[in-house]
PDB file of N, CA and C in Angstrom:
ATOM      1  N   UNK A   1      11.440 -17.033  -1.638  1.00  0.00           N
ATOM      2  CA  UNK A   1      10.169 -16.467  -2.069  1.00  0.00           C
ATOM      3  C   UNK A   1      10.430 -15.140  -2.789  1.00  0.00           C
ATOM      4  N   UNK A   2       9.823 -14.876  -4.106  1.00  0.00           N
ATOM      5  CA  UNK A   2       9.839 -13.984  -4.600  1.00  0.00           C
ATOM      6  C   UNK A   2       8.884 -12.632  -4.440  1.00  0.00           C
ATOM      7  N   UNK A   3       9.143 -11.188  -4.166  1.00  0.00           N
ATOM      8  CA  UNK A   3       8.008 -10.688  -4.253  1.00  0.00           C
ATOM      9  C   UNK A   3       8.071  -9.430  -5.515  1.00  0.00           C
ATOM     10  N   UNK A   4       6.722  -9.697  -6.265  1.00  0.00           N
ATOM     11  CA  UNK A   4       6.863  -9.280  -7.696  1.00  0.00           C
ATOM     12  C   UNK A   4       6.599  -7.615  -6.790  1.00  0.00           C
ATOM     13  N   UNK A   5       5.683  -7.480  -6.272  1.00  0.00           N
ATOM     14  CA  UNK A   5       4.569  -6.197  -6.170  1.00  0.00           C
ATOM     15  C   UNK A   5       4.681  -6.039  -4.391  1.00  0.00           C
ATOM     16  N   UNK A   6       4.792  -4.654  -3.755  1.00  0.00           N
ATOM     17  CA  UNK A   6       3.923  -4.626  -2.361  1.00  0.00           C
ATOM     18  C   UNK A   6       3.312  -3.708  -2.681  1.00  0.00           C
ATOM     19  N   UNK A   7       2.374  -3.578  -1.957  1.00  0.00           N
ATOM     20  CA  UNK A   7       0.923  -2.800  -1.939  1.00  0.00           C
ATOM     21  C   UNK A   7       0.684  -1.493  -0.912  1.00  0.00           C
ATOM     22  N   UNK A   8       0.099  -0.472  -1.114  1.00  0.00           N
ATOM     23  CA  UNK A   8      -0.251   0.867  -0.651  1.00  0.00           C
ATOM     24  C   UNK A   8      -1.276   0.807  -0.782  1.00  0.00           C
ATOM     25  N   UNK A   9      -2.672   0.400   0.400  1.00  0.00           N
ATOM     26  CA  UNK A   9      -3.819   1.208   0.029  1.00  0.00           C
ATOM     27  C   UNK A   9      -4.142   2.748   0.745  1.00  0.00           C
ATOM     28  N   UNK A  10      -4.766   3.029   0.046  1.00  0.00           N
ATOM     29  CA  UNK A  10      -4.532   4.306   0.105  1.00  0.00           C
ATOM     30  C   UNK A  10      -6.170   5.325  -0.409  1.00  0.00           C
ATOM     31  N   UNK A  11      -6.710   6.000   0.453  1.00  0.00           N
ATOM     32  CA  UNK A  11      -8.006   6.594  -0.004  1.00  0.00           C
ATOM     33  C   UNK A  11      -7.319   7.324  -1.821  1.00  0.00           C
ATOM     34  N   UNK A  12      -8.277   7.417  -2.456  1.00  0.00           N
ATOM     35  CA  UNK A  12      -8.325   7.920  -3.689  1.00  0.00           C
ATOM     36  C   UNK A  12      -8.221   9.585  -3.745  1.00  0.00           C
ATOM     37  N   UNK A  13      -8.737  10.333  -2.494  1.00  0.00           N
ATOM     38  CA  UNK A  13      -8.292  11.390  -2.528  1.00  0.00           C
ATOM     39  C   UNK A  13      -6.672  12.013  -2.177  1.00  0.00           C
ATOM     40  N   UNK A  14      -6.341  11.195  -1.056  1.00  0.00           N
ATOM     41  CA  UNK A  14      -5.013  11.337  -0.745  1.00  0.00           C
ATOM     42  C   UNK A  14      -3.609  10.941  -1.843  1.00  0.00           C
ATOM     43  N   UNK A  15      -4.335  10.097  -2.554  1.00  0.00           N
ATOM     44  CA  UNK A  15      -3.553   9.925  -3.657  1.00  0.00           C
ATOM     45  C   UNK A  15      -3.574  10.953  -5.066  1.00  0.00           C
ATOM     46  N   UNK A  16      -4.714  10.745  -5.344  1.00  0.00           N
ATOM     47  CA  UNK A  16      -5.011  12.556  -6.090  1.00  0.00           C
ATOM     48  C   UNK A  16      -4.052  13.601  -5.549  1.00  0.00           C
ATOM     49  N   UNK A  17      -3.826  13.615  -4.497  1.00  0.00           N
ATOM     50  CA  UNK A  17      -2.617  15.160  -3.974  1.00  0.00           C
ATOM     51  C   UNK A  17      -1.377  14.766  -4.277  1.00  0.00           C
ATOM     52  N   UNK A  18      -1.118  13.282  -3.744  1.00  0.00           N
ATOM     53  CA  UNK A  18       0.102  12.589  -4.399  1.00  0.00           C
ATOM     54  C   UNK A  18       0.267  12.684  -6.099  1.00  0.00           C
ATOM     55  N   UNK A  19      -0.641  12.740  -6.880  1.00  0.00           N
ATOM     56  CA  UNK A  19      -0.397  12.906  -8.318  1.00  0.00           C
ATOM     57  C   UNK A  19      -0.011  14.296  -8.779  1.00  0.00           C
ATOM     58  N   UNK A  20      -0.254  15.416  -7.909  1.00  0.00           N
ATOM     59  CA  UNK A  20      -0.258  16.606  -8.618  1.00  0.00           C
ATOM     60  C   UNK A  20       0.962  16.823  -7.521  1.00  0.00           C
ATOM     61  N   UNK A  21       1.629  16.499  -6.348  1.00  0.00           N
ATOM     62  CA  UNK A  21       2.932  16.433  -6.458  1.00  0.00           C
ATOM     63  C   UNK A  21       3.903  16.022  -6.731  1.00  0.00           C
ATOM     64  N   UNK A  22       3.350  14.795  -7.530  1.00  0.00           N
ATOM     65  CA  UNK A  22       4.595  13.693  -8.016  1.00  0.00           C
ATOM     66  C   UNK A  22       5.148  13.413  -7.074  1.00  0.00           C
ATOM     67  N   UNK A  23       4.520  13.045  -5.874  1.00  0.00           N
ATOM     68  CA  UNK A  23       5.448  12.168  -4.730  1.00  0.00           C
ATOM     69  C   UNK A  23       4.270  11.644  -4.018  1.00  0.00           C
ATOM     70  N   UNK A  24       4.339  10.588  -3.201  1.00  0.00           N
ATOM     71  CA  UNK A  24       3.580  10.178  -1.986  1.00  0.00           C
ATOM     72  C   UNK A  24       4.471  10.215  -0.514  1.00  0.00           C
ATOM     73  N   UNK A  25       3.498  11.132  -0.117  1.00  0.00           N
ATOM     74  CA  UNK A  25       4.816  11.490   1.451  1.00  0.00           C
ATOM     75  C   UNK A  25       4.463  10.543   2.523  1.00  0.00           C
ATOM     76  N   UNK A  26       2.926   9.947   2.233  1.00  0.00           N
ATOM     77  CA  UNK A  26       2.602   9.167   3.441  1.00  0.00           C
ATOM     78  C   UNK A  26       0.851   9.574   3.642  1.00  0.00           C
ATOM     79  N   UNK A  27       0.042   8.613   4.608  1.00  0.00           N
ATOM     80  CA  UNK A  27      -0.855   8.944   4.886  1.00  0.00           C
ATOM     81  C   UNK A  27      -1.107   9.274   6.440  1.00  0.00           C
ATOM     82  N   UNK A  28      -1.582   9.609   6.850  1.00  0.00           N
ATOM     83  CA  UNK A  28      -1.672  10.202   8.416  1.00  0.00           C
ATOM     84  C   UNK A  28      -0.599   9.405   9.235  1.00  0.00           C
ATOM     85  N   UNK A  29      -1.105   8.092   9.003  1.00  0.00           N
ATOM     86  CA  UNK A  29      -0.111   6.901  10.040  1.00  0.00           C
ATOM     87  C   UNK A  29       0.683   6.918   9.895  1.00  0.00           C
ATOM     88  N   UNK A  30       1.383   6.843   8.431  1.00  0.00           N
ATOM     89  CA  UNK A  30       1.952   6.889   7.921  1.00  0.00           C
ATOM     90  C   UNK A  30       3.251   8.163   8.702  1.00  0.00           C
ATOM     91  N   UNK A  31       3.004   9.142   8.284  1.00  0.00           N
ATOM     92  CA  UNK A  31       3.393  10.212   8.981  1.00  0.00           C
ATOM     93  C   UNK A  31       3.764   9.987  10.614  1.00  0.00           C
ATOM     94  N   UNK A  32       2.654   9.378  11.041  1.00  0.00           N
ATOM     95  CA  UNK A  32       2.971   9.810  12.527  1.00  0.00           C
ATOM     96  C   UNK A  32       3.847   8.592  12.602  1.00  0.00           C
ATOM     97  N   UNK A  33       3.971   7.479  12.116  1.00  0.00           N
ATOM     98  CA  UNK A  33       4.969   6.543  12.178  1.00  0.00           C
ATOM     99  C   UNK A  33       6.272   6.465  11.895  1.00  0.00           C
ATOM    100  N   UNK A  34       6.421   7.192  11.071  1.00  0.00           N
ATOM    101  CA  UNK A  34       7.650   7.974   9.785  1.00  0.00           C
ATOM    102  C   UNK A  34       8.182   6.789   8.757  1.00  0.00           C
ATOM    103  N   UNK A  35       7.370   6.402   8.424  1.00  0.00           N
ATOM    104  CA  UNK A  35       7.798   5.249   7.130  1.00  0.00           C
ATOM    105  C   UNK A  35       6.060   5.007   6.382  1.00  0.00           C
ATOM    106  N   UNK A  36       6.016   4.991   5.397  1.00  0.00           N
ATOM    107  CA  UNK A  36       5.212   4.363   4.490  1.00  0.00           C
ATOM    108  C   UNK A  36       4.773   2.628   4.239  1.00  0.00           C
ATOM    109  N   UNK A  37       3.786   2.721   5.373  1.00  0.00           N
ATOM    110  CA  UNK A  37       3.181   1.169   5.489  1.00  0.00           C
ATOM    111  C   UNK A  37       2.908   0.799   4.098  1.00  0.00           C
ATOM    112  N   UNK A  38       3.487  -0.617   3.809  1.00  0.00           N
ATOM    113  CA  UNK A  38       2.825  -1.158   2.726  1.00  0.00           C
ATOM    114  C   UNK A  38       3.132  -2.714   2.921  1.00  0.00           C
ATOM    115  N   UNK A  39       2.210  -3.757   2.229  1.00  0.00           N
ATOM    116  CA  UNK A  39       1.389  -5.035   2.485  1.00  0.00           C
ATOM    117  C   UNK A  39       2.243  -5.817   0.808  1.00  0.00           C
ATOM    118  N   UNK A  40       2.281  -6.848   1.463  1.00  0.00           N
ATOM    119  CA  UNK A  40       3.036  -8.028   0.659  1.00  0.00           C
ATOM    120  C   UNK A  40       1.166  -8.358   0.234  1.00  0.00           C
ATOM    121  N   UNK A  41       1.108  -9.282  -1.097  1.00  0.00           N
ATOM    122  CA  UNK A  41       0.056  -9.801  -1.444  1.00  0.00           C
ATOM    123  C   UNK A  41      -0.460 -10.661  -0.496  1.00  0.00           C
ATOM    124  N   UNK A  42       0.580 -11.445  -0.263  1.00  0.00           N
ATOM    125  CA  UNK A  42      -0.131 -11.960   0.813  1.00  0.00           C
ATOM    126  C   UNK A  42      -0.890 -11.548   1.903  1.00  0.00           C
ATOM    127  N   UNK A  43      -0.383 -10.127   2.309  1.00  0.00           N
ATOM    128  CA  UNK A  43      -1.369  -9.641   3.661  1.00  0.00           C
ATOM    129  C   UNK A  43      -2.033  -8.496   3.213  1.00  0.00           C
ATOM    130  N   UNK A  44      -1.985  -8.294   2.068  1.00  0.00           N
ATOM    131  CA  UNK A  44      -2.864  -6.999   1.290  1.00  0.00           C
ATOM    132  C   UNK A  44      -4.445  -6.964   1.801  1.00  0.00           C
ATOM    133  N   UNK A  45      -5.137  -8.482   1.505  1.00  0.00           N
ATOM    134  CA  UNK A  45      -6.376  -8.370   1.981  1.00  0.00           C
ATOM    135  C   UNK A  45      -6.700  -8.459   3.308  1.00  0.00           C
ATOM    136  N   UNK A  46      -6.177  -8.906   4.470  1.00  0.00           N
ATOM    137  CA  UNK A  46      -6.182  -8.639   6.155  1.00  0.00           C
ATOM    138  C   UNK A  46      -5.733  -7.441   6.692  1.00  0.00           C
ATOM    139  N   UNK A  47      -4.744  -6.503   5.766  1.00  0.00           N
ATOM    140  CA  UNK A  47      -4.749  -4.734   5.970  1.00  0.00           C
ATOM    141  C   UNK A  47      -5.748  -4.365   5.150  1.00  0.00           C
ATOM    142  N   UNK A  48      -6.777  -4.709   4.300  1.00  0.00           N
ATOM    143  CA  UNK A  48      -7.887  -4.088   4.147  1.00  0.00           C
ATOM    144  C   UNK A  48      -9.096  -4.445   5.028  1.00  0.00           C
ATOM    145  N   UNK A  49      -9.034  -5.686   5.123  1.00  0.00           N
ATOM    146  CA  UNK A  49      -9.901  -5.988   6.825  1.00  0.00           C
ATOM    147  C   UNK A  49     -10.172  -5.074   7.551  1.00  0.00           C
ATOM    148  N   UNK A  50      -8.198  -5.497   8.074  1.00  0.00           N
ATOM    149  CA  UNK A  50      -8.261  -4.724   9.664  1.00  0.00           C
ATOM    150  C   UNK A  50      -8.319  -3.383   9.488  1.00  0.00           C
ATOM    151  N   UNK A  51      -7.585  -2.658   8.784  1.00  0.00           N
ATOM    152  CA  UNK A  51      -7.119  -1.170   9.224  1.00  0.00           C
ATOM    153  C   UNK A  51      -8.545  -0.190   7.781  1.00  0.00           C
ATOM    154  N   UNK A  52      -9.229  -0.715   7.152  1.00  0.00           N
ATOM    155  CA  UNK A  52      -9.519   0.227   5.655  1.00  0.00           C
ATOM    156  C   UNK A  52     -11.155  -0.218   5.816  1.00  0.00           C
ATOM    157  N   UNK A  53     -11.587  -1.502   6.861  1.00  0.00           N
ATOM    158  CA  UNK A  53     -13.080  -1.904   6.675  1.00  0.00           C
ATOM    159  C   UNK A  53     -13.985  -1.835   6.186  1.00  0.00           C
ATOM    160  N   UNK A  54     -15.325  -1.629   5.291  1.00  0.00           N
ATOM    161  CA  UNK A  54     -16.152  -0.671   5.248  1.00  0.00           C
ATOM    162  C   UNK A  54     -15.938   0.694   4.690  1.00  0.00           C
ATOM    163  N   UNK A  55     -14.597   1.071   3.844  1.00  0.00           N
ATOM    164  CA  UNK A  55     -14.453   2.298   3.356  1.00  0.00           C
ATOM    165  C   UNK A  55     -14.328   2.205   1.972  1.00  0.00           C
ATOM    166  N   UNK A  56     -15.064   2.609   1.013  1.00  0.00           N
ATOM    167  CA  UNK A  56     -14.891   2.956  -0.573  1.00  0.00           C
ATOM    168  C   UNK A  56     -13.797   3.864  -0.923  1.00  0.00           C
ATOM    169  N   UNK A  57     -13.867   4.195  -2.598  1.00  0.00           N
ATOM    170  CA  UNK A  57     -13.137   5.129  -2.791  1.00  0.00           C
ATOM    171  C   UNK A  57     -11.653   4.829  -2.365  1.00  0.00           C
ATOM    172  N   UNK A  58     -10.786   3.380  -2.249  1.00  0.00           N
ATOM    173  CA  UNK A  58      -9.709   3.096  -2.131  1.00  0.00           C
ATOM    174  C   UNK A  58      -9.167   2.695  -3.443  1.00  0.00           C
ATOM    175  N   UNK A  59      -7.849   3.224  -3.164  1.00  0.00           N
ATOM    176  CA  UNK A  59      -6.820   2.599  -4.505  1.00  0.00           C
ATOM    177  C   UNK A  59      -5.970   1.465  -3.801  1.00  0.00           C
ATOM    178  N   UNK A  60      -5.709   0.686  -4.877  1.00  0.00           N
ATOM    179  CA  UNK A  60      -4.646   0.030  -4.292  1.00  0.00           C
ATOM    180  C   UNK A  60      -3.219   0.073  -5.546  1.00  0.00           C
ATOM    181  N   UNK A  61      -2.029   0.340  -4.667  1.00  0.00           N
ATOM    182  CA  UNK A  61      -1.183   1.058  -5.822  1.00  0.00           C
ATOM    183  C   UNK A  61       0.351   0.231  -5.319  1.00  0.00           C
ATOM    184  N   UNK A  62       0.213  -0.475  -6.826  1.00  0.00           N
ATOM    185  CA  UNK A  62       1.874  -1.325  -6.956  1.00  0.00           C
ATOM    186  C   UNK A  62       2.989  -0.618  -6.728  1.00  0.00           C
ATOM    187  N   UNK A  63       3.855  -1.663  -6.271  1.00  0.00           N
ATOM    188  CA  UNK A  63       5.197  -1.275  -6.177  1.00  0.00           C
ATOM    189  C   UNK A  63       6.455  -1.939  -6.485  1.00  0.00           C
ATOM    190  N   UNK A  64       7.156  -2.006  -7.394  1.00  0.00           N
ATOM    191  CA  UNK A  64       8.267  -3.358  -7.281  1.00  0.00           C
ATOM    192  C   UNK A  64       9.123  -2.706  -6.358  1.00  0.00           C
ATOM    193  N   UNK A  65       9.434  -3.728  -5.136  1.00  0.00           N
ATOM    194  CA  UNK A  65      10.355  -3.125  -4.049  1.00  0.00           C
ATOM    195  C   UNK A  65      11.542  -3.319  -4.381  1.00  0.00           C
ATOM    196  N   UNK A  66      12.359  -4.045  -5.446  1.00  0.00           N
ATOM    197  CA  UNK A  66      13.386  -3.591  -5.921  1.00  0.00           C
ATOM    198  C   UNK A  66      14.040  -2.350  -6.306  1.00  0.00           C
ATOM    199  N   UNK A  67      12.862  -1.812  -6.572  1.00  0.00           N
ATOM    200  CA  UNK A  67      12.944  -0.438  -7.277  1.00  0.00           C
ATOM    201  C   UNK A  67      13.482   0.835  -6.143  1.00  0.00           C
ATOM    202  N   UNK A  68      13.151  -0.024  -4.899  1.00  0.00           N
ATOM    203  CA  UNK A  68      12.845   1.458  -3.509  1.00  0.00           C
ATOM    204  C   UNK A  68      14.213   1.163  -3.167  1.00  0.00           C
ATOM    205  N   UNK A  69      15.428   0.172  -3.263  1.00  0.00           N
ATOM    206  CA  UNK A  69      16.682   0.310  -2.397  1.00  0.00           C
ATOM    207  C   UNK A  69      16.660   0.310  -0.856  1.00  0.00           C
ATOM    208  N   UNK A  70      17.754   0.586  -0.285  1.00  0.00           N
ATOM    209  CA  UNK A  70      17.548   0.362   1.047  1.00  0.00           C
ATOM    210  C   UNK A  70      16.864   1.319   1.741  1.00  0.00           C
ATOM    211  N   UNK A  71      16.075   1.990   1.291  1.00  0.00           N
ATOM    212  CA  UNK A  71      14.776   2.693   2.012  1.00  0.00           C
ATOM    213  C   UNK A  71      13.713   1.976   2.337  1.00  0.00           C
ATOM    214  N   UNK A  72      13.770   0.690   1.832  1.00  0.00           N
ATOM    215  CA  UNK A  72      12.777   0.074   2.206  1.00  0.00           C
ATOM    216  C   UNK A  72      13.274  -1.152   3.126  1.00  0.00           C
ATOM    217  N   UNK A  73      12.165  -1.342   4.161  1.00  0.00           N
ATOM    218  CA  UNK A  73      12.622  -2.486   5.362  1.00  0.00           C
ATOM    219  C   UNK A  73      11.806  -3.114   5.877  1.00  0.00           C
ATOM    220  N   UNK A  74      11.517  -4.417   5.361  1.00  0.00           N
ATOM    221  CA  UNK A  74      11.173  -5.691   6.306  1.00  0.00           C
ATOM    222  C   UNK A  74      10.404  -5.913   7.686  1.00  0.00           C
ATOM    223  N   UNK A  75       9.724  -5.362   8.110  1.00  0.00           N
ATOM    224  CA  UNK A  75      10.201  -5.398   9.914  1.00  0.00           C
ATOM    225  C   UNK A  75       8.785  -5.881  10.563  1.00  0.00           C
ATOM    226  N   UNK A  76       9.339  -6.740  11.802  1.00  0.00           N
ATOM    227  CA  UNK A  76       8.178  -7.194  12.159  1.00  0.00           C
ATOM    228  C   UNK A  76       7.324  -6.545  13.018  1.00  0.00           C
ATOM    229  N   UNK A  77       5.828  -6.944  12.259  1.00  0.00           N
ATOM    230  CA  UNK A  77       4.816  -6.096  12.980  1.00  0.00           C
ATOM    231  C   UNK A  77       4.554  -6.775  14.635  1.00  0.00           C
ATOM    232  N   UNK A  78       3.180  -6.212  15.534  1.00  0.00           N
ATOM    233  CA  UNK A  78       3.192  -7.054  16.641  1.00  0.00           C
ATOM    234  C   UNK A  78       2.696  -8.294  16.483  1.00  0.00           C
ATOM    235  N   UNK A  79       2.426  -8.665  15.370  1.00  0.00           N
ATOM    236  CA  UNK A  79       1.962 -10.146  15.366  1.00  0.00           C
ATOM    237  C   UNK A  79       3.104 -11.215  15.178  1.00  0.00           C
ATOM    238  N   UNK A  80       4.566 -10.235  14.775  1.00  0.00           N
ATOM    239  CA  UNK A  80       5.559 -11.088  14.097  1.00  0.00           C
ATOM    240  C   UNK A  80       6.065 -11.136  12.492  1.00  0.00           C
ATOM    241  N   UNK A  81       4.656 -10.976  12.165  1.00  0.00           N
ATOM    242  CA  UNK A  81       4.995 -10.967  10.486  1.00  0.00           C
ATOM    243  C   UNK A  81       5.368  -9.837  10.179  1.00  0.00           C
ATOM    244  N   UNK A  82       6.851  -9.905   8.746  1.00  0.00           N
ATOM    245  CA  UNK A  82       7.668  -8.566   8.203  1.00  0.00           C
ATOM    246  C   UNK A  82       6.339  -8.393   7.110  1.00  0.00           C
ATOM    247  N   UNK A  83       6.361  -6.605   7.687  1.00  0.00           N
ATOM    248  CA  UNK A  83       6.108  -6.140   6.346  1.00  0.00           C
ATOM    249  C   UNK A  83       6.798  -4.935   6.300  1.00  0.00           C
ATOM    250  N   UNK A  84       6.578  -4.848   4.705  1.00  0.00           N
ATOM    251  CA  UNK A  84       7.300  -3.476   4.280  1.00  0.00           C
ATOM    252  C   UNK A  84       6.942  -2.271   4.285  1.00  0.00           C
ATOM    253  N   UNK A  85       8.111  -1.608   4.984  1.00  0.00           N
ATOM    254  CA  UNK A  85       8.179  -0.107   5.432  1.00  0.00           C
ATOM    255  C   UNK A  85       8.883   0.765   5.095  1.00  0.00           C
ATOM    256  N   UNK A  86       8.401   1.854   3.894  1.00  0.00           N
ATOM    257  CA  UNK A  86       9.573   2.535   3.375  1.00  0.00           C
ATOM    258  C   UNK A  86       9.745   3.530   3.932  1.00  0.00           C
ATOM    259  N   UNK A  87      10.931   4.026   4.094  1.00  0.00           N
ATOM    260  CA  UNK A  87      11.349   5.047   5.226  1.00  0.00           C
ATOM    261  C   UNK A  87      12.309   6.227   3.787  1.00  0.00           C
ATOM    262  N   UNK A  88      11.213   6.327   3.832  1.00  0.00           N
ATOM    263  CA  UNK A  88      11.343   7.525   2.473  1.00  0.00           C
ATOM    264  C   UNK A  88      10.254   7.984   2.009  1.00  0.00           C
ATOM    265  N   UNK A  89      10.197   9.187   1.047  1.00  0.00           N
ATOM    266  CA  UNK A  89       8.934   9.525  -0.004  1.00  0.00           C
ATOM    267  C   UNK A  89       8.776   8.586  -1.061  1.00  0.00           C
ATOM    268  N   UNK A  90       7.684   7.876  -1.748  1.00  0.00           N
ATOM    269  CA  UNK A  90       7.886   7.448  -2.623  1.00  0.00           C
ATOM    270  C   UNK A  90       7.389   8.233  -4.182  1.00  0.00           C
ATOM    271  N   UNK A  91       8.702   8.301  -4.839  1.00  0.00           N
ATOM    272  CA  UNK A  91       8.043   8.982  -5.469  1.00  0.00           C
ATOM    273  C   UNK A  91       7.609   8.179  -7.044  1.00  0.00           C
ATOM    274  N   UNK A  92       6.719   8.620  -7.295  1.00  0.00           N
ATOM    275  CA  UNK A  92       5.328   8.249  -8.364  1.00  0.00           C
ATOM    276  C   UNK A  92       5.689   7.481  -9.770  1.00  0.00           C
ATOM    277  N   UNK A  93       7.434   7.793  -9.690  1.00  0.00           N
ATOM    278  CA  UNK A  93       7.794   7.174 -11.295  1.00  0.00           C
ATOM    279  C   UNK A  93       8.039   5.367 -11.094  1.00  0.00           C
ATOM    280  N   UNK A  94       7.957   5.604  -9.653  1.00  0.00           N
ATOM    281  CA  UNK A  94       8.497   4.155  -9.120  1.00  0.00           C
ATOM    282  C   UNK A  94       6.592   3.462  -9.430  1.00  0.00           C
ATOM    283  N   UNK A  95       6.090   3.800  -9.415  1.00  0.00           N
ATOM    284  CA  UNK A  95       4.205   2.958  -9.163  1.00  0.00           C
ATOM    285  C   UNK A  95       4.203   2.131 -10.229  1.00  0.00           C
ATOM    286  N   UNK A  96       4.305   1.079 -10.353  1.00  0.00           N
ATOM    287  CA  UNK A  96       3.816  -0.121 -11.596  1.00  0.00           C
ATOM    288  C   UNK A  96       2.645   0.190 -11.866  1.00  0.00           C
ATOM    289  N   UNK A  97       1.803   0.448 -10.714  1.00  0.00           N
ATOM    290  CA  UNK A  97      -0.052  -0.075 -11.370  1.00  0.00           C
ATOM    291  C   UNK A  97      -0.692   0.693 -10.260  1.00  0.00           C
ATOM    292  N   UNK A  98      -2.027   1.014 -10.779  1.00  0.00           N
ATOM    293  CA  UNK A  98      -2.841   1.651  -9.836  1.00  0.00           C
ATOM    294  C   UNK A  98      -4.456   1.506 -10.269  1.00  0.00           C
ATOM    295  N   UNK A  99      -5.292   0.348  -8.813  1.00  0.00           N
ATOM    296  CA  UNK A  99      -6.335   0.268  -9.240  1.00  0.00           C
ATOM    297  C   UNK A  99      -7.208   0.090  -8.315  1.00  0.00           C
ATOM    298  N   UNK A 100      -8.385   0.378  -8.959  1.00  0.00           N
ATOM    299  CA  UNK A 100      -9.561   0.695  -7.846  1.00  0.00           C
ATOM    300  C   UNK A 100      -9.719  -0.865  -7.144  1.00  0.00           C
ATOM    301  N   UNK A 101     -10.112  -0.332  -5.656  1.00  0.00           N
ATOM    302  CA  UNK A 101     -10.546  -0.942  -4.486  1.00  0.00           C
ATOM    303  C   UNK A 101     -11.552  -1.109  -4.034  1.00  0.00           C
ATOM    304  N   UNK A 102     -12.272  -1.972  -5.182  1.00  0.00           N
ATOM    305  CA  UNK A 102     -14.422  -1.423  -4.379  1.00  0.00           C
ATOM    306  C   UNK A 102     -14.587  -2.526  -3.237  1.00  0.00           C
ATOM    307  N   UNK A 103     -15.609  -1.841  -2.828  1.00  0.00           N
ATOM    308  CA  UNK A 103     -16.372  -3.139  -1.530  1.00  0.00           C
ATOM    309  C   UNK A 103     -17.240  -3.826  -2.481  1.00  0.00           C
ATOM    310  N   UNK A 104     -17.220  -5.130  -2.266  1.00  0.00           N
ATOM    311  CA  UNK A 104     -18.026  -5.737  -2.943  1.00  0.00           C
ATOM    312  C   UNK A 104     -19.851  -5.734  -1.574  1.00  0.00           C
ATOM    313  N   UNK A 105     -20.690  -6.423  -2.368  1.00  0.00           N
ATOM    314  CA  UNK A 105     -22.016  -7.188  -1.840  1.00  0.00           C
ATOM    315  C   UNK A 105     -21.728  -7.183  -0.097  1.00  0.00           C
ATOM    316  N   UNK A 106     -20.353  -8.009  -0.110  1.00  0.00           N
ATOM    317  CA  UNK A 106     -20.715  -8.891   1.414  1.00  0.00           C
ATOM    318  C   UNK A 106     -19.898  -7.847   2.049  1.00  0.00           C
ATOM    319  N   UNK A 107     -19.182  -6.365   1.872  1.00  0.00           N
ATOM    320  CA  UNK A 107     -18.325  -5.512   2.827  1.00  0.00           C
ATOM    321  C   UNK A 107     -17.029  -5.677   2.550  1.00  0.00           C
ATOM    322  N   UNK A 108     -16.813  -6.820   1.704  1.00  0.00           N
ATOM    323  CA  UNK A 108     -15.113  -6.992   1.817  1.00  0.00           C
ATOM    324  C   UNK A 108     -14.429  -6.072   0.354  1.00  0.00           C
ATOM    325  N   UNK A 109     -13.552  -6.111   0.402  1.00  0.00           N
ATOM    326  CA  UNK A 109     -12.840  -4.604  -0.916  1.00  0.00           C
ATOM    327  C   UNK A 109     -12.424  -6.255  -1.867  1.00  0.00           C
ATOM    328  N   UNK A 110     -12.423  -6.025  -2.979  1.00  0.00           N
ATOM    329  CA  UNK A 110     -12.246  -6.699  -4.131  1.00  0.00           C
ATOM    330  C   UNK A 110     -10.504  -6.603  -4.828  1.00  0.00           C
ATOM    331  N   UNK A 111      -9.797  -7.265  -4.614  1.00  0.00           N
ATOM    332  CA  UNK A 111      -8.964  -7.088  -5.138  1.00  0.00           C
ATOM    333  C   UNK A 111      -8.860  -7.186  -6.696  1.00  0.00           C
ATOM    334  N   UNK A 112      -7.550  -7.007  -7.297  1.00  0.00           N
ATOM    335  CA  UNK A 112      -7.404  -7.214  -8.844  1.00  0.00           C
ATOM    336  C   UNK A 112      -7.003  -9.033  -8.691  1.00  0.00           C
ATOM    337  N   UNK A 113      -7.359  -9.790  -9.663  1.00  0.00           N
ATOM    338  CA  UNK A 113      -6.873 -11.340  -9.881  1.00  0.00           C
ATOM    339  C   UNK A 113      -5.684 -11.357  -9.921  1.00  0.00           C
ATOM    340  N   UNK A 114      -5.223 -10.618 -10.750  1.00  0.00           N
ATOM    341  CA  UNK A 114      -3.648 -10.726 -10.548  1.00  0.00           C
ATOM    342  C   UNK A 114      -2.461 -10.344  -9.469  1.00  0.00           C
ATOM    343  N   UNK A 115      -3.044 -10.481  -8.398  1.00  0.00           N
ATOM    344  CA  UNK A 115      -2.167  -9.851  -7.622  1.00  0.00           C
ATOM    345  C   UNK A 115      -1.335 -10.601  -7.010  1.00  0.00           C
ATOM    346  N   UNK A 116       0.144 -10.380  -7.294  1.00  0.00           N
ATOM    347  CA  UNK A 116       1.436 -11.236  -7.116  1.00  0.00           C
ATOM    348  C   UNK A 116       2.326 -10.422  -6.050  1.00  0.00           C
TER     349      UNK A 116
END
């Protein structure tokens, strides 16, 4: 299985601070976890479910994980399934794409069509 993109959502303000430092250090959890949670396409929309619900004003911001080296790691969550955890800063030259996250009508966040 190939993976083109993993995913960072991420409030739109916290990322705004990330732009004017040219790095992303992490978001709270992030921090208190010490690695940078991020979601394969496949589980992009069940971490906006579970953990982002009901919140606007989200980005959702590409990544080719080729790009991160062995800072980045696989690992299984408590359900079992790997996702990726970079155990580093990421910094901003690495971002493929960055795009808004609205809630649609029924509560759920709208992804982009293309998301691989």
């Amino acid at each position: 299985m190939t993976i083109n993109f993993i995913y960072k959502i991420c409030p739109a303000g916290l990322w705004r601070e990330a732009e004017v430092a040219g790095r992303f250090t992490g978001a709270p959890v992030d921090l208190a976890d010490g690695y940078i949670h991020f979601s394969t396409a496949a589980q992009a929309r069940e971490t906006a479910a579970r953990h982002f619900a009901g919140q606007d004003d989200l980005l959702l911001i590409a990544v080719d994980p080729a790009r991160l080296g062995p800072a980045l790691r696989f690992e299984p969550s408590r359900g079992g399934a790997l996702f990726p955890h970079l155990y580093d800063v990421l910094e901003l030259d690495l971002v493929a794409w960055v795009a808004p996250l609205p809630l649609g009508a029924d509560g759920l966040h709208r992804f982009p069509e293309n998301l691989t």
